[in-house]
Protein backbone atom coordinates (compact mmCIF):
# COMPACT_ATOMS: atom_id res chain seq x y z
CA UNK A 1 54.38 -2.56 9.59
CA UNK A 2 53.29 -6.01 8.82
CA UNK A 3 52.15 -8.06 11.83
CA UNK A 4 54.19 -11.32 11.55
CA UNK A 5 53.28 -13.14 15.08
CA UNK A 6 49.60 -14.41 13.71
CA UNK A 7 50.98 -15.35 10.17
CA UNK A 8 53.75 -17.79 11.39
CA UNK A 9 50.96 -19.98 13.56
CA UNK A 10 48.54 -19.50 10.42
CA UNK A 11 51.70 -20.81 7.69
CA UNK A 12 52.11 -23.46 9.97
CA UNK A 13 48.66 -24.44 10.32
CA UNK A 14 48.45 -24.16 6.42
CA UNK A 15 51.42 -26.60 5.76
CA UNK A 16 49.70 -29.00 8.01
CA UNK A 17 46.53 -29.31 5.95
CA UNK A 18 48.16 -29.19 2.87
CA UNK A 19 50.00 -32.20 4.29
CA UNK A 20 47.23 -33.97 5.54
CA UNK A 21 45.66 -33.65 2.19
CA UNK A 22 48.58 -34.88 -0.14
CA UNK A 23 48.95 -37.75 2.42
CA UNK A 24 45.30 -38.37 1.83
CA UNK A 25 44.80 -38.08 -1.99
CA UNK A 26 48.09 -39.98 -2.67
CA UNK A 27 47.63 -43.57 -0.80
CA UNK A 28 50.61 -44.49 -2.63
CA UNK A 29 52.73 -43.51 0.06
CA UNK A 30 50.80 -45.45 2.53
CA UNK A 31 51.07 -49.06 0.47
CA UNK A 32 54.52 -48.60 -0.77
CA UNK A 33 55.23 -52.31 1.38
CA UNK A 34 52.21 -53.83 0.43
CA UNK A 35 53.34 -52.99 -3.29
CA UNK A 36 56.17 -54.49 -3.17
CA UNK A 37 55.40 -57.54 -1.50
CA UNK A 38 52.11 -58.09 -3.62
CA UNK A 39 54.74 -57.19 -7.09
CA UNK A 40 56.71 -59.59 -6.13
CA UNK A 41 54.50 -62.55 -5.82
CA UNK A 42 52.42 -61.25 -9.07
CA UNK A 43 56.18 -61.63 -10.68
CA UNK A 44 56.27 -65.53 -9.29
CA UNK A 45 52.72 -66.35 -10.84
CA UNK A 46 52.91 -68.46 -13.70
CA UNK A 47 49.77 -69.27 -14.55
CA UNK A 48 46.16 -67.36 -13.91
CA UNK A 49 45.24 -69.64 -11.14
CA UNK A 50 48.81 -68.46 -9.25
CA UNK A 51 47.41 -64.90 -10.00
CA UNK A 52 44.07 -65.36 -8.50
CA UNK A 53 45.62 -66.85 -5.46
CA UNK A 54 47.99 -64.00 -5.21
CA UNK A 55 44.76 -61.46 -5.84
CA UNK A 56 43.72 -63.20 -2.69
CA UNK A 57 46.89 -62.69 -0.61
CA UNK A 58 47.14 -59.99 1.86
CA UNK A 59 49.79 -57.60 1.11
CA UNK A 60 50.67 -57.45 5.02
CA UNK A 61 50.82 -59.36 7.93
CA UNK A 62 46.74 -59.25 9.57
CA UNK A 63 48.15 -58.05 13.18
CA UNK A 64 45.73 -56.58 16.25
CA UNK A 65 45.50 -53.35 14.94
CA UNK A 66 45.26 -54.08 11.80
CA UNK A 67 41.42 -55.08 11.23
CA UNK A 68 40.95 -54.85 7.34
CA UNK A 69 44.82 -55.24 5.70
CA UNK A 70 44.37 -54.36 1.86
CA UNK A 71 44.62 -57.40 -0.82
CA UNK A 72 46.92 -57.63 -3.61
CA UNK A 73 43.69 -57.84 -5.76
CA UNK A 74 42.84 -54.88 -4.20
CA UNK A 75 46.13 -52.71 -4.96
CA UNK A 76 45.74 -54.08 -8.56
CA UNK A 77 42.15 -53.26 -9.45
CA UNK A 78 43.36 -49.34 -7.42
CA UNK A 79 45.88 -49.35 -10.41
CA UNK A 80 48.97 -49.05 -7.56
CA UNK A 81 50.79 -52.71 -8.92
């Protein structure tokens, strides 16, 4: 007879991590606003000096708990614009 009332904590425990580590290896998911808003300026900038001011632009609002928001310039060097 299989013993099912320590796997079901342990599955559970497992889908957690694995979880935790898809959040963690695709930060994708975690700029999908800051993408959009940075796309969307990049799509305004007509020139290269536009560009470098929008490489400079914060993708989101600086707030309290927000100490160090990402940069467009940022996203775009990552490769997630």
């Amino acid at each position: 007879m299989i013993r099912t009332r320590g796997a079901i904590p342990l599955i559970g425990l497992l889908e957690l991590l694995i979880g935790f580590i898809w959040l963690w290896t695709h930060p994708r998911v975690n700029y999908a606003a800051e993408s959009v808003r940075c796309r969307e300026a990049y799509g305004r900038a007509l020139s290269r000096a536009d560009s470098a001011r929008v490489d400079q632009m914060f993708g989101s609002s600086q707030t309290r708990g927000n100490d160090n928001p990402i940069r467009c310039g940022e996203l775009r060097a990552a490769g997630y614009l």
